[in-house]
PDB file of N, CA and C in Angstrom:
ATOM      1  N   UNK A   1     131.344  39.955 136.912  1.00  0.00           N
ATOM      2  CA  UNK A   1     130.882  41.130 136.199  1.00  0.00           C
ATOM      3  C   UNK A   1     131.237  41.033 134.714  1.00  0.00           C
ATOM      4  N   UNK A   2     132.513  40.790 133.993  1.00  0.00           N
ATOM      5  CA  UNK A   2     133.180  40.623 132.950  1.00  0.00           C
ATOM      6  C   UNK A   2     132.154  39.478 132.046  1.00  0.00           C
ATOM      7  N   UNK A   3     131.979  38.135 133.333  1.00  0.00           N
ATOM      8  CA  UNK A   3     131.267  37.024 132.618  1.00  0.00           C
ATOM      9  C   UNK A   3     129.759  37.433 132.274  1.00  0.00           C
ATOM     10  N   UNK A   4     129.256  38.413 133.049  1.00  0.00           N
ATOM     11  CA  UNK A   4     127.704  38.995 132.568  1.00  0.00           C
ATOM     12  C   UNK A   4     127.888  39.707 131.334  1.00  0.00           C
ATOM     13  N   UNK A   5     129.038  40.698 131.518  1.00  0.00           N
ATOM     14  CA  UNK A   5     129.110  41.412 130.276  1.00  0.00           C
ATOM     15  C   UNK A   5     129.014  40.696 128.634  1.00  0.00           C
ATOM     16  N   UNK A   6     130.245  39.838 128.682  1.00  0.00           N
ATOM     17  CA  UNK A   6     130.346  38.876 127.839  1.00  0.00           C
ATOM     18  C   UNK A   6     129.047  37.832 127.172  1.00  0.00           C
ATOM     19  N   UNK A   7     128.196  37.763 128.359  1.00  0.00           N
ATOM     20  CA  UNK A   7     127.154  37.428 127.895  1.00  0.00           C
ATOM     21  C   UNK A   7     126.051  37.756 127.311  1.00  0.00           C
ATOM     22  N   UNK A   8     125.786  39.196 127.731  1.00  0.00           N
ATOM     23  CA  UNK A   8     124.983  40.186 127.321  1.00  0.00           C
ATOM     24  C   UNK A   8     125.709  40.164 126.229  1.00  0.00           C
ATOM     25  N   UNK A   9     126.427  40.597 125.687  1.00  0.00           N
ATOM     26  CA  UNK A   9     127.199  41.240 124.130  1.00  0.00           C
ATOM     27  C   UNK A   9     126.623  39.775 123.231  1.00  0.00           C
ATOM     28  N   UNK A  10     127.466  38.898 124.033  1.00  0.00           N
ATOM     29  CA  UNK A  10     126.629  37.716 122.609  1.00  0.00           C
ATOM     30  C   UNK A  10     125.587  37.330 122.782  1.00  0.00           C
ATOM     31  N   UNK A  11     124.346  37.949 123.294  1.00  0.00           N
ATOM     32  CA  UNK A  11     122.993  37.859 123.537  1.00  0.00           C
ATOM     33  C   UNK A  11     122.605  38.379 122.134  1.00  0.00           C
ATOM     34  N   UNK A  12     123.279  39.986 122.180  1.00  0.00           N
ATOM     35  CA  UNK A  12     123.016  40.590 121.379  1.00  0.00           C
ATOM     36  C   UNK A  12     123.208  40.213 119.655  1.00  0.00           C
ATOM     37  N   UNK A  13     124.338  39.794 119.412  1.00  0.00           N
ATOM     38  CA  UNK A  13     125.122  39.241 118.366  1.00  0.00           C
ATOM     39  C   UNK A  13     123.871  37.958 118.071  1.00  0.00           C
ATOM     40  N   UNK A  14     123.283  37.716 118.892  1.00  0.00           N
ATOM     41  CA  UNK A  14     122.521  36.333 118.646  1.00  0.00           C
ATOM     42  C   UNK A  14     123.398  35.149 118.185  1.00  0.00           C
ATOM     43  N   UNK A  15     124.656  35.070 118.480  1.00  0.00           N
ATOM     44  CA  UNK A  15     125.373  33.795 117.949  1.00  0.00           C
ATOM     45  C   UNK A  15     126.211  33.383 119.280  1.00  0.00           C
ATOM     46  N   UNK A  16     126.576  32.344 119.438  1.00  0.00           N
ATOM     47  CA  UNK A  16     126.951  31.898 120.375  1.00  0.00           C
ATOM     48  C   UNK A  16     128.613  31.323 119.996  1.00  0.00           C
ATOM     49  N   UNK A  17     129.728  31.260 120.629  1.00  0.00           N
ATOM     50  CA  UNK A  17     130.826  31.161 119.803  1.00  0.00           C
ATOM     51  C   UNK A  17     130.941  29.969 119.211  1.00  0.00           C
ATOM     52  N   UNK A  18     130.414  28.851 119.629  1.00  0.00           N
ATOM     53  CA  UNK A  18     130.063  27.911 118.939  1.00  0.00           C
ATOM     54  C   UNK A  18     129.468  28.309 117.198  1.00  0.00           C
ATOM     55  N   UNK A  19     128.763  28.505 117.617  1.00  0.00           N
ATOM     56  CA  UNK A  19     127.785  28.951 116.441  1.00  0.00           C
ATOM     57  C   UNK A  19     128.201  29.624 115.345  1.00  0.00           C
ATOM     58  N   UNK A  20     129.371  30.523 116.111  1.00  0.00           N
ATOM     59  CA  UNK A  20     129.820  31.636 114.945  1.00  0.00           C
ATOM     60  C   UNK A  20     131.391  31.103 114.275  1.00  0.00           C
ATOM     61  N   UNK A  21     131.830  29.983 114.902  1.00  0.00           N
ATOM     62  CA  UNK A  21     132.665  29.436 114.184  1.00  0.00           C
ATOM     63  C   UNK A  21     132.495  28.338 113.263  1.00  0.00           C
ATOM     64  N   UNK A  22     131.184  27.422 113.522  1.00  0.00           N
ATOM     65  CA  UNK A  22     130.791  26.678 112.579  1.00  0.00           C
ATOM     66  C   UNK A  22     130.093  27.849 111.442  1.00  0.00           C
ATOM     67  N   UNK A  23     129.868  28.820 111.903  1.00  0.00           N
ATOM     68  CA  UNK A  23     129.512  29.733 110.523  1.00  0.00           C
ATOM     69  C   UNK A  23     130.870  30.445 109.225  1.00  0.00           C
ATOM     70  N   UNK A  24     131.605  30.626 110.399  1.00  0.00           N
ATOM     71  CA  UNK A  24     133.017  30.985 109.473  1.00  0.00           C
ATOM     72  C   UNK A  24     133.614  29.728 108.801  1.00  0.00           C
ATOM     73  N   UNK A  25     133.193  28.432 109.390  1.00  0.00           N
ATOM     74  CA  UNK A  25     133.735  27.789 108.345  1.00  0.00           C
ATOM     75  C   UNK A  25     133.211  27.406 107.268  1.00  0.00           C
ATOM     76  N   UNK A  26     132.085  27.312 107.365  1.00  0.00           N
ATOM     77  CA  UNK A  26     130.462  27.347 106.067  1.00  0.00           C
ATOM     78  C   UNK A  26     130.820  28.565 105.279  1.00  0.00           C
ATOM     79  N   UNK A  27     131.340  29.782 105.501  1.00  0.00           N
ATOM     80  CA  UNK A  27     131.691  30.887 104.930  1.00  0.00           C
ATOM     81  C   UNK A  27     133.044  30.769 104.090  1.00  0.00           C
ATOM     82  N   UNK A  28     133.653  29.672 104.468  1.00  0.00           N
ATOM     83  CA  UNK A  28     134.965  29.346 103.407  1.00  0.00           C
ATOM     84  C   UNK A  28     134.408  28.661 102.355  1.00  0.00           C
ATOM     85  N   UNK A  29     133.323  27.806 101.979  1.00  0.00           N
ATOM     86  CA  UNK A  29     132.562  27.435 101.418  1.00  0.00           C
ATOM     87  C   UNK A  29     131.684  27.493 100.573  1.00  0.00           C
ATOM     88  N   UNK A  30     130.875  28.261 101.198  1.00  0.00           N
ATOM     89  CA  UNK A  30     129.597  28.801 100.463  1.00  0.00           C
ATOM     90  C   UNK A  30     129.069  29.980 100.939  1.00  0.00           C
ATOM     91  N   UNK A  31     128.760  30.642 100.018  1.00  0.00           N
ATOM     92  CA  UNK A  31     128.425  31.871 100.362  1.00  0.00           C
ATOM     93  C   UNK A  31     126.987  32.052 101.661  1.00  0.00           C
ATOM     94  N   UNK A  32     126.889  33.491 102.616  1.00  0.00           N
ATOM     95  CA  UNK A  32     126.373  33.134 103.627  1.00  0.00           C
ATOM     96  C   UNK A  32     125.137  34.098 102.972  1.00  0.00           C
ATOM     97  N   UNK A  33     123.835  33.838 103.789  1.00  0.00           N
ATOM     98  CA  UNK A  33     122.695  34.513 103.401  1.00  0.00           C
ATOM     99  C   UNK A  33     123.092  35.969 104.424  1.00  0.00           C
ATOM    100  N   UNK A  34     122.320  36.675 103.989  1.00  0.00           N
ATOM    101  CA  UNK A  34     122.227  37.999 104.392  1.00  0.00           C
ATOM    102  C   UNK A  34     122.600  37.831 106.008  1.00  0.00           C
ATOM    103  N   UNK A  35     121.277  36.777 106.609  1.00  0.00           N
ATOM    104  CA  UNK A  35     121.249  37.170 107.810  1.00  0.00           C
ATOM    105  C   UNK A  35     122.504  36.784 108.540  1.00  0.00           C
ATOM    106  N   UNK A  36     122.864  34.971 107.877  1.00  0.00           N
ATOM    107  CA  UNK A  36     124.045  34.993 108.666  1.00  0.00           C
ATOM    108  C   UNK A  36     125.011  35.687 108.658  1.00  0.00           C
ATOM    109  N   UNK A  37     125.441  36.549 107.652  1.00  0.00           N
ATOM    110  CA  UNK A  37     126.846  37.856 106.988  1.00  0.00           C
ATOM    111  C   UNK A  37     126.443  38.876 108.553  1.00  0.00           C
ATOM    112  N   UNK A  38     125.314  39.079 109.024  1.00  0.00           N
ATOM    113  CA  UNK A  38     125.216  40.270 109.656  1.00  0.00           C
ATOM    114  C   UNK A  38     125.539  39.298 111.180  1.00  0.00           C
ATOM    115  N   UNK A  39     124.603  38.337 111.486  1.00  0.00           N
ATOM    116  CA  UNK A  39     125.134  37.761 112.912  1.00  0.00           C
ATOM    117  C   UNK A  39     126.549  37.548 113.152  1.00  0.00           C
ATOM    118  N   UNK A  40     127.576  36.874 111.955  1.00  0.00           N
ATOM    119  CA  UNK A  40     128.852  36.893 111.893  1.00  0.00           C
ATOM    120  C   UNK A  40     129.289  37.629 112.255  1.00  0.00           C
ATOM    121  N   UNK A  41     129.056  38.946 111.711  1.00  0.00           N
ATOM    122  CA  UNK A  41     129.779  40.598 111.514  1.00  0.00           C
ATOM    123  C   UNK A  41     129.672  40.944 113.296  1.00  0.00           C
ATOM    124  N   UNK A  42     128.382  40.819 113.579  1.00  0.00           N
ATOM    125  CA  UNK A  42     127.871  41.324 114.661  1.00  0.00           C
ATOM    126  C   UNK A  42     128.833  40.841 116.097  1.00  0.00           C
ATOM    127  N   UNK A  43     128.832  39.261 115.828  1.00  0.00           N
ATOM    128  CA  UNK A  43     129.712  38.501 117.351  1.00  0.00           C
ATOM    129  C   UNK A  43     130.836  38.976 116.372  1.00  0.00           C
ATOM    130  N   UNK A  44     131.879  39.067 115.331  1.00  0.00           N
ATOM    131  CA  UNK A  44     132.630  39.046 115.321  1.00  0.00           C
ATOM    132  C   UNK A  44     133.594  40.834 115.804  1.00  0.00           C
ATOM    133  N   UNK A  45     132.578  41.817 116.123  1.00  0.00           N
ATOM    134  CA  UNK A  45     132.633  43.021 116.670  1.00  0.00           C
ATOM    135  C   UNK A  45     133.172  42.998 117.599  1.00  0.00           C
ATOM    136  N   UNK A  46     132.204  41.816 118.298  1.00  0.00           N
ATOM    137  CA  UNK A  46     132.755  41.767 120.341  1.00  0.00           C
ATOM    138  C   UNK A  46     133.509  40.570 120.610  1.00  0.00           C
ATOM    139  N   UNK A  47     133.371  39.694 119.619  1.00  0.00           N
ATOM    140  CA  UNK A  47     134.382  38.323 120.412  1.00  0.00           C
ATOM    141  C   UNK A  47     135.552  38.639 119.173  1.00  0.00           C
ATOM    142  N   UNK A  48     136.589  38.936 119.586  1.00  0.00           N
ATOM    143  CA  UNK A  48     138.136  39.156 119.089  1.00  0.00           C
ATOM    144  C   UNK A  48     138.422  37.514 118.935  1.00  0.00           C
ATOM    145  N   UNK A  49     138.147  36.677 120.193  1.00  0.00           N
ATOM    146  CA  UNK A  49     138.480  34.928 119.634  1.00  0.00           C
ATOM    147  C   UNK A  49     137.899  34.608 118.581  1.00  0.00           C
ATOM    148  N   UNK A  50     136.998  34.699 118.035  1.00  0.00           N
ATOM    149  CA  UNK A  50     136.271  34.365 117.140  1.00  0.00           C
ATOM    150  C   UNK A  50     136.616  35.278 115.382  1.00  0.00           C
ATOM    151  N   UNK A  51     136.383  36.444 115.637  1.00  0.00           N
ATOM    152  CA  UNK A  51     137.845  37.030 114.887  1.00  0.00           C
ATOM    153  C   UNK A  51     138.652  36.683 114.456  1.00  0.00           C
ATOM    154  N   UNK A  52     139.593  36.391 115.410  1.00  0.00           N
ATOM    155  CA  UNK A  52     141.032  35.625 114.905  1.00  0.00           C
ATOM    156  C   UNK A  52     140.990  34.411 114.276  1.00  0.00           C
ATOM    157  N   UNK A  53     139.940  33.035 114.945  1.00  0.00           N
ATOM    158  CA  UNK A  53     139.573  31.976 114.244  1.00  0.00           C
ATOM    159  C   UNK A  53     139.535  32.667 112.743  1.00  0.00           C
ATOM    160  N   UNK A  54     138.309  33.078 112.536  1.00  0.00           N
ATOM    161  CA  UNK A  54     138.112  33.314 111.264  1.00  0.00           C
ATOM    162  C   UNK A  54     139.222  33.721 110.446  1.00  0.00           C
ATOM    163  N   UNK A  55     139.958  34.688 111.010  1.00  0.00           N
ATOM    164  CA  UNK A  55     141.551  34.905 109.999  1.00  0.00           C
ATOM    165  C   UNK A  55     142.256  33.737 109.869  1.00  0.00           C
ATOM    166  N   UNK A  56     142.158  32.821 110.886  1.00  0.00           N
ATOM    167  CA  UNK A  56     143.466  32.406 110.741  1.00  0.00           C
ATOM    168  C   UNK A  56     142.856  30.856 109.945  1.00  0.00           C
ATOM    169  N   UNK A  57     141.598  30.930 109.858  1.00  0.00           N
ATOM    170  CA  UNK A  57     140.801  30.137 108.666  1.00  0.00           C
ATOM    171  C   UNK A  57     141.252  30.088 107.456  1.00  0.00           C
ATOM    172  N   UNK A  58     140.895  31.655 107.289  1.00  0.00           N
ATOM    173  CA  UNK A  58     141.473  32.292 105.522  1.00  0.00           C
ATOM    174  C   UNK A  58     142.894  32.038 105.642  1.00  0.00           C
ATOM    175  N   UNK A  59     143.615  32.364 106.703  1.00  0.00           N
ATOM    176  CA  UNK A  59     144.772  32.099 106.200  1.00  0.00           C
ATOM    177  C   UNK A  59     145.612  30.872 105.773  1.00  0.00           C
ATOM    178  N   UNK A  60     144.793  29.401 106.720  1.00  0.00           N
ATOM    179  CA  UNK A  60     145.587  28.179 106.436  1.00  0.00           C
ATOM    180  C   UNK A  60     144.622  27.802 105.275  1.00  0.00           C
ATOM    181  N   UNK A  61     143.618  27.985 104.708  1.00  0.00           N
ATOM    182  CA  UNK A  61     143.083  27.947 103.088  1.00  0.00           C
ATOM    183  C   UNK A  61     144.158  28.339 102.039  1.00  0.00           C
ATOM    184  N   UNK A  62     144.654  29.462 102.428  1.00  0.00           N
ATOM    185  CA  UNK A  62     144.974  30.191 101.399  1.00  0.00           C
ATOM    186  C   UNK A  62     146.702  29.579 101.801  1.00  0.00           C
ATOM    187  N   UNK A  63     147.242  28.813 102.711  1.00  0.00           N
ATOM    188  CA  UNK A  63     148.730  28.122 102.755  1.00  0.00           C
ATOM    189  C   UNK A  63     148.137  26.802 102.090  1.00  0.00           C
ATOM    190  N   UNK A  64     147.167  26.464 102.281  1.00  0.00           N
ATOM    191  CA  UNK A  64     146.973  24.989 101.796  1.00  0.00           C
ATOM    192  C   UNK A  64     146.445  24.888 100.538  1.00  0.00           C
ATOM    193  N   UNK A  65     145.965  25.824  99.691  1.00  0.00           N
ATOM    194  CA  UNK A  65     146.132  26.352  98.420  1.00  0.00           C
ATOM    195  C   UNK A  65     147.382  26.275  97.598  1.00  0.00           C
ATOM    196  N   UNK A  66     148.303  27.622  98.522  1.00  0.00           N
ATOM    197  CA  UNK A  66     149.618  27.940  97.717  1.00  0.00           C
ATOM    198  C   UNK A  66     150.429  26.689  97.643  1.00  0.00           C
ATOM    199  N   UNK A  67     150.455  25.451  98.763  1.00  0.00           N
ATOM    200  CA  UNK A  67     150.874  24.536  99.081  1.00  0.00           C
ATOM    201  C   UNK A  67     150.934  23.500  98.382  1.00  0.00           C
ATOM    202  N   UNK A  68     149.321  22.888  97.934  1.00  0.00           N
ATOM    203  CA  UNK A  68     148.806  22.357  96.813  1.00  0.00           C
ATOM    204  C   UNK A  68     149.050  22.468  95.081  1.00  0.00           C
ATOM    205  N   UNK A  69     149.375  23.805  94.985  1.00  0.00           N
ATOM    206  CA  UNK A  69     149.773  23.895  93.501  1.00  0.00           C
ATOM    207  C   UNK A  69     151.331  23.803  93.428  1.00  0.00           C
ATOM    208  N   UNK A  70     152.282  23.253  94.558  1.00  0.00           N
ATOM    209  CA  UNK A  70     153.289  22.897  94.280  1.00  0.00           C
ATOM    210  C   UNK A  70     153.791  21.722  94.696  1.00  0.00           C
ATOM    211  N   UNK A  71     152.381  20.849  94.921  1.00  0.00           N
ATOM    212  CA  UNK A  71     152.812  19.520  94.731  1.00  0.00           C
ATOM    213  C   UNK A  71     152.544  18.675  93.571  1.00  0.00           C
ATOM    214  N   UNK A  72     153.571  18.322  92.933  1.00  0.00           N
ATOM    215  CA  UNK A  72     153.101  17.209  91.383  1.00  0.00           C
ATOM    216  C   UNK A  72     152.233  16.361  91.894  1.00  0.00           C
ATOM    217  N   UNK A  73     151.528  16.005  90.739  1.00  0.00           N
ATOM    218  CA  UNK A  73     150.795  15.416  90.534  1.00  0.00           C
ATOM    219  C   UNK A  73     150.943  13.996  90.088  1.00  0.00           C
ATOM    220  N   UNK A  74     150.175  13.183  91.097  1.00  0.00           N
ATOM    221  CA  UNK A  74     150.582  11.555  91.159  1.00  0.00           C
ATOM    222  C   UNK A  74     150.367  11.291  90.068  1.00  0.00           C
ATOM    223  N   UNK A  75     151.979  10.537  89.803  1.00  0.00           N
ATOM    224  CA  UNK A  75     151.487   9.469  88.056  1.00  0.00           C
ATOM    225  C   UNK A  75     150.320   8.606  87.822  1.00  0.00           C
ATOM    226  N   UNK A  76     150.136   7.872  87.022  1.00  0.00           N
ATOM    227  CA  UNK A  76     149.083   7.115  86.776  1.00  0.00           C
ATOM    228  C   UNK A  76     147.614   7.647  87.037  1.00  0.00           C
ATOM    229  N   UNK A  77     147.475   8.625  86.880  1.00  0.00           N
ATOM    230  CA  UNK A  77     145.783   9.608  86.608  1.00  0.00           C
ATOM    231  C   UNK A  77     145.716  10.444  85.495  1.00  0.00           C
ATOM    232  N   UNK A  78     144.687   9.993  84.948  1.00  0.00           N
ATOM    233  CA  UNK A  78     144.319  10.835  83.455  1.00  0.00           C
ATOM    234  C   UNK A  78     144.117  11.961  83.926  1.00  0.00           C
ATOM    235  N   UNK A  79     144.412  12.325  82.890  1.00  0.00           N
ATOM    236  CA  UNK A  79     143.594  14.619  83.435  1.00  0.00           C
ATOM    237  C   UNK A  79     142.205  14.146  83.151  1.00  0.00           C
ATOM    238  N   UNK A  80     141.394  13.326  82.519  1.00  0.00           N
ATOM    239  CA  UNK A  80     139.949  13.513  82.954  1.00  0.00           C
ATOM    240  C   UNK A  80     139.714  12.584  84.130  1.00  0.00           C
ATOM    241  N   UNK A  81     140.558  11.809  84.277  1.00  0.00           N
ATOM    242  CA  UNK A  81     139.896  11.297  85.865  1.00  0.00           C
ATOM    243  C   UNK A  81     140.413  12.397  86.978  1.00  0.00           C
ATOM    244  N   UNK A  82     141.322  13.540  87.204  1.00  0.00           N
ATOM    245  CA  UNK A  82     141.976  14.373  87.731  1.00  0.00           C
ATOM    246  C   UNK A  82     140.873  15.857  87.362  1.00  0.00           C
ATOM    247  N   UNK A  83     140.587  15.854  86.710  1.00  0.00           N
ATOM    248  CA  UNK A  83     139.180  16.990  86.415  1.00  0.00           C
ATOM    249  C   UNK A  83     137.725  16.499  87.450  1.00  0.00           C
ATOM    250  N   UNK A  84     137.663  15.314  86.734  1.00  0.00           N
ATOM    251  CA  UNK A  84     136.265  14.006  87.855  1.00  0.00           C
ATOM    252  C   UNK A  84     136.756  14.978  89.460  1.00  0.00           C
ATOM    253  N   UNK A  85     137.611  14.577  89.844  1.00  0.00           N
ATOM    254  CA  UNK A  85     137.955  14.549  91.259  1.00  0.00           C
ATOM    255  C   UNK A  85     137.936  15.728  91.847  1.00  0.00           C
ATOM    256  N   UNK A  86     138.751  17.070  90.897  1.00  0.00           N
ATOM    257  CA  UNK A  86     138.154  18.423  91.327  1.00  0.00           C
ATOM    258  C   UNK A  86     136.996  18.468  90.955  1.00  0.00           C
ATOM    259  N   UNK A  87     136.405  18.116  89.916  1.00  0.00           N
ATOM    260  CA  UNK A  87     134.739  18.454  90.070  1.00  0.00           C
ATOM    261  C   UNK A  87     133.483  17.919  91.404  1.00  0.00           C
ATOM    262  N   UNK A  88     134.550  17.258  92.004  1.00  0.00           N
ATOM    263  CA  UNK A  88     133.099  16.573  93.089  1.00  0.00           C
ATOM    264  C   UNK A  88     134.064  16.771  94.332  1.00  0.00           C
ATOM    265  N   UNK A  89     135.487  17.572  94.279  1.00  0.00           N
ATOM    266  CA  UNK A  89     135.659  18.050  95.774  1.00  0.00           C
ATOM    267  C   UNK A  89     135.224  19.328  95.394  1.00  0.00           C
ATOM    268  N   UNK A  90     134.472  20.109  94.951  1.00  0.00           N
ATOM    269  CA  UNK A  90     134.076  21.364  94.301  1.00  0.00           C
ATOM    270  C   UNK A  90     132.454  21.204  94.731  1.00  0.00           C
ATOM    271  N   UNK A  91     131.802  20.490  94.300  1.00  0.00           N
ATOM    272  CA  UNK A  91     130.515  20.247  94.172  1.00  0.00           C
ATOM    273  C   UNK A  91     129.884  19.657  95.360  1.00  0.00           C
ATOM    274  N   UNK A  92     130.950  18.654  96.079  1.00  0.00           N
ATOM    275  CA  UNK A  92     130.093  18.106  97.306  1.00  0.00           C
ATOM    276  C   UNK A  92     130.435  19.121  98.794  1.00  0.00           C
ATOM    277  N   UNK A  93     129.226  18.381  99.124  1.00  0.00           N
ATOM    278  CA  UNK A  93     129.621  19.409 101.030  1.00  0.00           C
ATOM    279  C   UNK A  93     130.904  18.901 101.398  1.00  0.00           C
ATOM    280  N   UNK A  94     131.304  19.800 102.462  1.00  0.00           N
ATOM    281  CA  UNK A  94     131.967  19.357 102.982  1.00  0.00           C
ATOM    282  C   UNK A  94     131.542  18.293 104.151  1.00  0.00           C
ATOM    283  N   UNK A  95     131.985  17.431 104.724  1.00  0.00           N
ATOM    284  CA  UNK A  95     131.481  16.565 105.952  1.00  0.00           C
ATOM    285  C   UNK A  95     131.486  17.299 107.298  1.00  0.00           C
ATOM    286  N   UNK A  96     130.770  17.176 108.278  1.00  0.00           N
ATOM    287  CA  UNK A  96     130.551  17.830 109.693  1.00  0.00           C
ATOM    288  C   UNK A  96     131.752  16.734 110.132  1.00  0.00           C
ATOM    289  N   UNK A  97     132.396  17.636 111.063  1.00  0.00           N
ATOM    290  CA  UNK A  97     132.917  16.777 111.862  1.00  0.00           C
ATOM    291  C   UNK A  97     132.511  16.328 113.566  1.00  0.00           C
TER     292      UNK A  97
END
C-alpha cells in the first residue's frame, strides 16, 4: 500500500529520485529553467530523501569552499596561470559520472 502510495506521489512530481538528484546537482551549478525549479520543488515536497540529499549537497559545497580558502597555495604558479585555472574550473561542465 505505502509502495503504491509512494509511487503515485512521484508520478505526480514527474521526477523520479534518480532524476531529481541528478537535478540538484546541476542546480549547484547552473541555474535551473523554470520547469525544472518547479519538478524539483514538487518531488522535493514528498520525497524527504531527496530533500536531505539536496541539503546536504549545499552543505559539503559550502565545507569544501570554507576548506579551500584555507589551503595555501602551491609554490611555483603564477597568479595568471592560477586565474587560467579558476577561469576554466568556472567555465567548463562539470563531468557526468
Amino acid at each position: 500500500m505505502i509502495k503504491k502510495l509512494i509511487a503515485s506521489l512521484s508520478n505526480i512530481s514527474g521526477l523520479s529520485c534518480r532524476q531529481a538528484t541528478r537535478l540538484a546537482a546541476k542546480a549547484m551549478d547552473t541555474p535551473l529553467d523554470r520547469g525544472e525549479r518547479m519538478e524539483l520543488y514538487c518531488h522535493h515536497m514528498i520525497c524527504s530523501t531527496c530533500r536531505n540529499y539536496a541539503r546536504q549537497l549545499k552543505l559539503m559545497r559550502s565545507w569544501l569552499r570554507e576548506f579551500g580558502q584555507k589551503i595555501e597555495s602551491p609554490t611555483g604558479l603564477s597568479s595568471s596561470r592560477k586565474e587560467e585555472i579558476k577561469t576554466r574550473l568556472k567555465s567548463e561542465p562539470p563531468s557526468e559520472l
